[in-house]
N, C-alpha and C. Protein backbone atom coordinates (compact mmCIF):
# COMPACT_ATOMS: atom_id res chain seq x y z
N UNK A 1 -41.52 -27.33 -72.99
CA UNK A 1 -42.65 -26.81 -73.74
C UNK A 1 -43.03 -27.83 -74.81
N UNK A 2 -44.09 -28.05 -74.88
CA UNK A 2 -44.71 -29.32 -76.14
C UNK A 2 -45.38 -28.34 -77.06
N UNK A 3 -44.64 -28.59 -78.44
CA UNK A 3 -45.26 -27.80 -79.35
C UNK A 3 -46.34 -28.47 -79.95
N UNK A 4 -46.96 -27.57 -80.78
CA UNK A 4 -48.28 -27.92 -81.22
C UNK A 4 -47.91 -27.79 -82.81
N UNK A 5 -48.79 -28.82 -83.33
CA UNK A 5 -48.66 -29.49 -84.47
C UNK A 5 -48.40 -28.37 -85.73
N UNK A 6 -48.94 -26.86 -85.83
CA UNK A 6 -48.92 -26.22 -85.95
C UNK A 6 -47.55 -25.36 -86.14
N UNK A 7 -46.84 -25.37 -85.32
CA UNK A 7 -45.63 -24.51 -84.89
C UNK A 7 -44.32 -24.44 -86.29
N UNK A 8 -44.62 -23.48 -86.21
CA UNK A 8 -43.60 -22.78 -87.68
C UNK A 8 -42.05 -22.71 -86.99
N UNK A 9 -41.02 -23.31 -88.24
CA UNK A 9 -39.68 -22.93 -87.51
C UNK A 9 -38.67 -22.59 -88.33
N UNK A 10 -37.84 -21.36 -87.68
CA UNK A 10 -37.16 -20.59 -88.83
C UNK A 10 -36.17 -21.52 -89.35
N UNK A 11 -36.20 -21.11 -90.72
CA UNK A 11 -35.19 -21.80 -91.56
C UNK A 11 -33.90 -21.23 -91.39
N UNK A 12 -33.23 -20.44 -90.80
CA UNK A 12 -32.24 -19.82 -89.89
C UNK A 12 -31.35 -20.74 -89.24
N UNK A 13 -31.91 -20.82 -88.26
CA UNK A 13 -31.96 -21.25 -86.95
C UNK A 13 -32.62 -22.68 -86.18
N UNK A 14 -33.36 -22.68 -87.15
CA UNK A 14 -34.54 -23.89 -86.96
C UNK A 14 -35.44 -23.65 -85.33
N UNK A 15 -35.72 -22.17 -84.69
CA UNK A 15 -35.72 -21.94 -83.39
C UNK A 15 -37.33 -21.74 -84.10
N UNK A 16 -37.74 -21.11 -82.77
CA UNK A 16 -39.41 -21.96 -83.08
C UNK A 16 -40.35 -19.75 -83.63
N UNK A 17 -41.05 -19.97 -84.43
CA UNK A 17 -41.48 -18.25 -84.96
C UNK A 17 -42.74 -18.61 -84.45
N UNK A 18 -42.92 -17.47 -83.97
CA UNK A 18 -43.89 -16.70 -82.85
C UNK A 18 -44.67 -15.33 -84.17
N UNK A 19 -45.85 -15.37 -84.37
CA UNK A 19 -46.82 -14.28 -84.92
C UNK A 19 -46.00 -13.11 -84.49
N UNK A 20 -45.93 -12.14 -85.36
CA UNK A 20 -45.24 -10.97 -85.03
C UNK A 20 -46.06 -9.85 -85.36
N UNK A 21 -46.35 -10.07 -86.70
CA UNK A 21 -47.34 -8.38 -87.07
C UNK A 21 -47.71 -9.05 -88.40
N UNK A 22 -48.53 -8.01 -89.40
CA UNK A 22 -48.57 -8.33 -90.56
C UNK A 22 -48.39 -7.42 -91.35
N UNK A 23 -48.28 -7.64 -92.76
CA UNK A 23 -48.25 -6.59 -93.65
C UNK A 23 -48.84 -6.44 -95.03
N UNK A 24 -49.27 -5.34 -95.44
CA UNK A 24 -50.14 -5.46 -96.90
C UNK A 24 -49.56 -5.49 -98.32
N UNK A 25 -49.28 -6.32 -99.04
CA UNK A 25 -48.56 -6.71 -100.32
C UNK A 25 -49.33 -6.73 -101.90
N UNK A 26 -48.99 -5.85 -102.31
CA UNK A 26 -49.59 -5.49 -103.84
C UNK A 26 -49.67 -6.74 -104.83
N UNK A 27 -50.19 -7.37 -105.59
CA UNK A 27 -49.62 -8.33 -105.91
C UNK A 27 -50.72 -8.29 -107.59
N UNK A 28 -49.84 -8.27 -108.70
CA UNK A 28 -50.38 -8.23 -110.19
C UNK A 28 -50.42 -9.46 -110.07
N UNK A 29 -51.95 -9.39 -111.11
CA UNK A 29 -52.15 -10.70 -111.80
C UNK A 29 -52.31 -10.02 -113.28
N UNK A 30 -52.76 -10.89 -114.13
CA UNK A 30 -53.45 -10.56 -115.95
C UNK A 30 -54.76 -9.96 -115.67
N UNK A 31 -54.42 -9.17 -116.79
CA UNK A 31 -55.90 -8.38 -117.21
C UNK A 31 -55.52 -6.75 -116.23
N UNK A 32 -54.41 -6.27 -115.39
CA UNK A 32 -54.03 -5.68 -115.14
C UNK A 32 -54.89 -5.21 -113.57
N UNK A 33 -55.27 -6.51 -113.25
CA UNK A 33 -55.60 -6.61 -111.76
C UNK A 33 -54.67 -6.22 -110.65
N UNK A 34 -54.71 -5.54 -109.78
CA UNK A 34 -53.89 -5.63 -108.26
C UNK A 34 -54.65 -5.79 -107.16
N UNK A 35 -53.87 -6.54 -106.42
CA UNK A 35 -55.25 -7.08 -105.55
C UNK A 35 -53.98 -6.84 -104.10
N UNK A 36 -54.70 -6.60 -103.08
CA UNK A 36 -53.97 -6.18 -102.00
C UNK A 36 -54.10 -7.36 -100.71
N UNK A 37 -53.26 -8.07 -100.25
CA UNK A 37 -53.39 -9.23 -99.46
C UNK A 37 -52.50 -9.17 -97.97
N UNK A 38 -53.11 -9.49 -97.35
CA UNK A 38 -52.35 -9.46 -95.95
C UNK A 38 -51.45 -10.63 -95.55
N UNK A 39 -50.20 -10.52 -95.51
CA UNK A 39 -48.77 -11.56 -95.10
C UNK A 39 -48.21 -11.34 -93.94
N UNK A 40 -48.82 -12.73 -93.49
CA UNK A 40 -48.62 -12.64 -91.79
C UNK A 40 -47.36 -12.68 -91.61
N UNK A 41 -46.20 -12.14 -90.58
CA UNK A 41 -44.90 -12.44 -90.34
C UNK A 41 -44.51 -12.62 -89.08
N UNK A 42 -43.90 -13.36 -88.90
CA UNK A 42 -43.19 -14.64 -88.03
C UNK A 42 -41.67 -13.59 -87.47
N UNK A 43 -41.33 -13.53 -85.64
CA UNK A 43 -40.61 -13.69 -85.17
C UNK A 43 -40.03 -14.76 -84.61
N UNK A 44 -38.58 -15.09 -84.89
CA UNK A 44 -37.92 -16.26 -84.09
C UNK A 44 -37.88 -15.86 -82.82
N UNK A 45 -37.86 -16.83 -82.05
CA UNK A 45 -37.73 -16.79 -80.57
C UNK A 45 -36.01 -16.69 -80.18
N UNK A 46 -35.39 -17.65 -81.22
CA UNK A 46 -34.07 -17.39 -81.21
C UNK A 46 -33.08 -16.32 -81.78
N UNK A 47 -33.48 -16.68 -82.99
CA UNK A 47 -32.51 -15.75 -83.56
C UNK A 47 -32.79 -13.90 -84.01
N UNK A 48 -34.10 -13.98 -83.09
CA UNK A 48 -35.23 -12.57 -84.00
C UNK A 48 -35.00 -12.01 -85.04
N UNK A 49 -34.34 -13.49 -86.13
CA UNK A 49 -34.91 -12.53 -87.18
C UNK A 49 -37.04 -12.90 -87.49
N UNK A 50 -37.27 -12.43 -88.76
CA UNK A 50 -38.48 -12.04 -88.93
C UNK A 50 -38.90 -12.45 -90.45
N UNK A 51 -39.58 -13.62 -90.41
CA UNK A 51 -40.09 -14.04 -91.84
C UNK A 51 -41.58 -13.78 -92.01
N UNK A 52 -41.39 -13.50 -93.70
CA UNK A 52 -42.89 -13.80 -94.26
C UNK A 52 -43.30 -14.98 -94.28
N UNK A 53 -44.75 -14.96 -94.20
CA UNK A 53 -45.44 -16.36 -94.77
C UNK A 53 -46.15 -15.90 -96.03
N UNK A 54 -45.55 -16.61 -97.27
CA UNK A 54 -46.23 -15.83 -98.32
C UNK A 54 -47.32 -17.38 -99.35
N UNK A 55 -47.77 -16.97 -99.53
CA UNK A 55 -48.80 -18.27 -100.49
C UNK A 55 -48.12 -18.37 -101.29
N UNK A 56 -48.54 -19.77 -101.65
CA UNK A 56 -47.66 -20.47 -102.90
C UNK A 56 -47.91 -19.77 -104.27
N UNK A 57 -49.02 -18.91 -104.24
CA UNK A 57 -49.06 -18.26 -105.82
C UNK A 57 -48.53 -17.29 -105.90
N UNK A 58 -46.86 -16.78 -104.54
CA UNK A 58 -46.33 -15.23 -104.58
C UNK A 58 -44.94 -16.39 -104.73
N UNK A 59 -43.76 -15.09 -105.08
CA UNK A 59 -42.84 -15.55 -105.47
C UNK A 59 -42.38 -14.09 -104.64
N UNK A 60 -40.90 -14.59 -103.39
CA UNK A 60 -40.48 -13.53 -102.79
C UNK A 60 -39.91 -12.74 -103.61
N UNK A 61 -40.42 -11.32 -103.22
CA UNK A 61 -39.83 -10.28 -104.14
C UNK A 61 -40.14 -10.00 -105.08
N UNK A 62 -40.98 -10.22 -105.74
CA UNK A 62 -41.79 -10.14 -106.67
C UNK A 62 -43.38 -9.60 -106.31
N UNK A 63 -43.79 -8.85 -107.55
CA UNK A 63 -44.90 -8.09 -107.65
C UNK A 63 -46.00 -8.90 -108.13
N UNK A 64 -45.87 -9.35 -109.25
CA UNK A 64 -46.34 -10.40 -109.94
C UNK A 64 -46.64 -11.89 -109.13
N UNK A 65 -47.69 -12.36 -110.24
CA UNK A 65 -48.28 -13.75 -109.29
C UNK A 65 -47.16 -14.96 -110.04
N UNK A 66 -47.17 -15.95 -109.74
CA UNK A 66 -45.87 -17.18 -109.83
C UNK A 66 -46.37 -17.54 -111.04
N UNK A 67 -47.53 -17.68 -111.24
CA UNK A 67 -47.95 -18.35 -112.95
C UNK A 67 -47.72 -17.30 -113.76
N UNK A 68 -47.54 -16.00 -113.77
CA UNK A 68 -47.06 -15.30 -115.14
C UNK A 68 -45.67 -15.26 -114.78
N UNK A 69 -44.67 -15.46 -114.10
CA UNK A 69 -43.21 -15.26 -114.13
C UNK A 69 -42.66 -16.61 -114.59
N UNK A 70 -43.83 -17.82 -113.84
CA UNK A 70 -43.59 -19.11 -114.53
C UNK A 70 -43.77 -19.19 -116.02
N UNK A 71 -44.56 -17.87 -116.77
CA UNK A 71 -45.35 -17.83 -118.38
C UNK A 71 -43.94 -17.34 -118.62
N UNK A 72 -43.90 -16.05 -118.00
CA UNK A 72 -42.70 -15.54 -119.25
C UNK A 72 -41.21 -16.74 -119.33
N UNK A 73 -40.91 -17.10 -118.10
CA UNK A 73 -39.78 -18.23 -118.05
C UNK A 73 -39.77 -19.05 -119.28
N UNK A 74 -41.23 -20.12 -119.20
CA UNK A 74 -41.32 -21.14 -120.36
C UNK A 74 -41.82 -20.29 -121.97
N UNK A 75 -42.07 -19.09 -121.86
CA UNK A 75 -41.92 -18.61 -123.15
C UNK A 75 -43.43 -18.38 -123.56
N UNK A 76 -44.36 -18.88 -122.37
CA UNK A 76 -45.97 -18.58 -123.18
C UNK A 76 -46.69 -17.13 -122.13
N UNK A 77 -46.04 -16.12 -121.68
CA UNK A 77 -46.45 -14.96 -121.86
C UNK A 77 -45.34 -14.28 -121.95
N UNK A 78 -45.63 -13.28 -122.59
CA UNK A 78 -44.68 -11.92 -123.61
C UNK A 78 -45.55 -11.01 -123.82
N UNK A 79 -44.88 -9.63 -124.78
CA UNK A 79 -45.42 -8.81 -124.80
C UNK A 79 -46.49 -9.05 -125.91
N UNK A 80 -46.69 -10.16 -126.59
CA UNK A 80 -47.72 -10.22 -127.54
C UNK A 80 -48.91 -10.90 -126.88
N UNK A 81 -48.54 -11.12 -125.94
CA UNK A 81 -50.12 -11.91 -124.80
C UNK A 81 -51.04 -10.58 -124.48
N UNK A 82 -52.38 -10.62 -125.36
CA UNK A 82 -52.96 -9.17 -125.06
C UNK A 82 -53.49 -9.64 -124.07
N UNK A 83 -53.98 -10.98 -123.43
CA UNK A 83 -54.87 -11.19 -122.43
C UNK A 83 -54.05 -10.85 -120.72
N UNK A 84 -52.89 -10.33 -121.33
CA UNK A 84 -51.92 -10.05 -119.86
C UNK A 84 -51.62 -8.06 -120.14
N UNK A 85 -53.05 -7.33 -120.10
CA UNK A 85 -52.81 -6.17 -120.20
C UNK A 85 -51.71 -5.45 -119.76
N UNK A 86 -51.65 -6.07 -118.40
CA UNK A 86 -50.62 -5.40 -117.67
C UNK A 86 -49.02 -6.21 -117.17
N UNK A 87 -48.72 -6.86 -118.30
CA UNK A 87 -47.79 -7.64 -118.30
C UNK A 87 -46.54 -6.97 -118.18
N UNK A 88 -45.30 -7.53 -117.52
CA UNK A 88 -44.19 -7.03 -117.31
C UNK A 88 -43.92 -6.43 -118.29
N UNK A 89 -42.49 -5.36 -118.33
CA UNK A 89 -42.39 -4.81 -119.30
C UNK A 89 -40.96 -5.67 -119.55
N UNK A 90 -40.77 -5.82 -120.91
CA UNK A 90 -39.64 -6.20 -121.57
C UNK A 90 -38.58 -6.63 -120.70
N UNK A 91 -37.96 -5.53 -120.52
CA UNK A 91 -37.19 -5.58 -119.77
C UNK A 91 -36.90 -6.57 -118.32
N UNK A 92 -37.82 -6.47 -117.69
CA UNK A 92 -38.29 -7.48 -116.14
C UNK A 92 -38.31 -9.04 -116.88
N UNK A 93 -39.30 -8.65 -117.93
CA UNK A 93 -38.89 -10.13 -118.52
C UNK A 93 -37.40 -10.84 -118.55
N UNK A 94 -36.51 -10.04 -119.25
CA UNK A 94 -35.55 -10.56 -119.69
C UNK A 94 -34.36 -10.97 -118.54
N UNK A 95 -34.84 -9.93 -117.53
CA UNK A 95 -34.07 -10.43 -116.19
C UNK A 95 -34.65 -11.62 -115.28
N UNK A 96 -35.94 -11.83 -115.50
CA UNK A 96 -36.13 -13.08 -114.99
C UNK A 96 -35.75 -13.93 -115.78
N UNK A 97 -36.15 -13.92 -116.96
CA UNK A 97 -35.30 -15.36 -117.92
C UNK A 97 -34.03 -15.41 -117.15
N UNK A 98 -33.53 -14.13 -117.25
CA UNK A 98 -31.67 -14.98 -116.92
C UNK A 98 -31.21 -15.10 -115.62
N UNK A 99 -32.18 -14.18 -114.61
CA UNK A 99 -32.47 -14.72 -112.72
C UNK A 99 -32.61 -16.24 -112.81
N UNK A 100 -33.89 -16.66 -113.42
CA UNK A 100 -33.99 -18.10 -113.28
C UNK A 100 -33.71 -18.98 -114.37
N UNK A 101 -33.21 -18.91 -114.98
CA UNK A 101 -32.58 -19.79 -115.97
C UNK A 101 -31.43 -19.64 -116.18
N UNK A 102 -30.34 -18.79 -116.32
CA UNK A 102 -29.11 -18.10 -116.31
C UNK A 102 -29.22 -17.90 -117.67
N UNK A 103 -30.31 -18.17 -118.96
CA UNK A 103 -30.33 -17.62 -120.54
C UNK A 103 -30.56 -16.09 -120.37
N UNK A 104 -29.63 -15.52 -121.16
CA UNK A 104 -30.24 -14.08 -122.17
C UNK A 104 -30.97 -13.66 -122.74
């Protein structure tokens, strides 16, 4: 089989992912936006497991977009950022600081 330039391959297995289905993902931004986006997902041929393809502005597992988890990390959004109405609460903050940084 000659693959095409195209062809996605699981990080698993390295076996070759085949379109599987998709699914709809909530995703906050500032100003207390949610915007609803479709994430195509990938079956392996080998190993069936089943990945997302998510855009570079989602962070797996996460609700939130990558530039406010990247804000609260470096310290320039918090709960005093009024322009992030709907900004994490305290708490989420403080577990990502120490998820990705290992600080308290």
């Amino acid at each position: 089989m000659i693959k095409e330039r195209d062809d996605k391959i699981c990080p698993e297995c390295n076996g070759l992912l085949k379109p599987y289905d998709h699914v709809t993902r909530s995703v906050r931004s500032g100003f207390g936006n949610i915007e609803h986006i479709r994430i195509q997902r990938y079956k392996c041929v080998k190993c069936k497991r089943i990945h997302r393809e998510l855009p570079n502005y989602l962070v797996p597992y996460k609700q939130f977009k990558a530039d406010i988890i990247a804000g609260v990390i470096d310290g320039s959004v918090g709960v005093q950022n009024l322009e992030y109405e709907d900004y994490p609460c305290e708490m989420t903050m403080k577990r990502w600081t120490k998820e990705y940084t290992g600080k308290k």
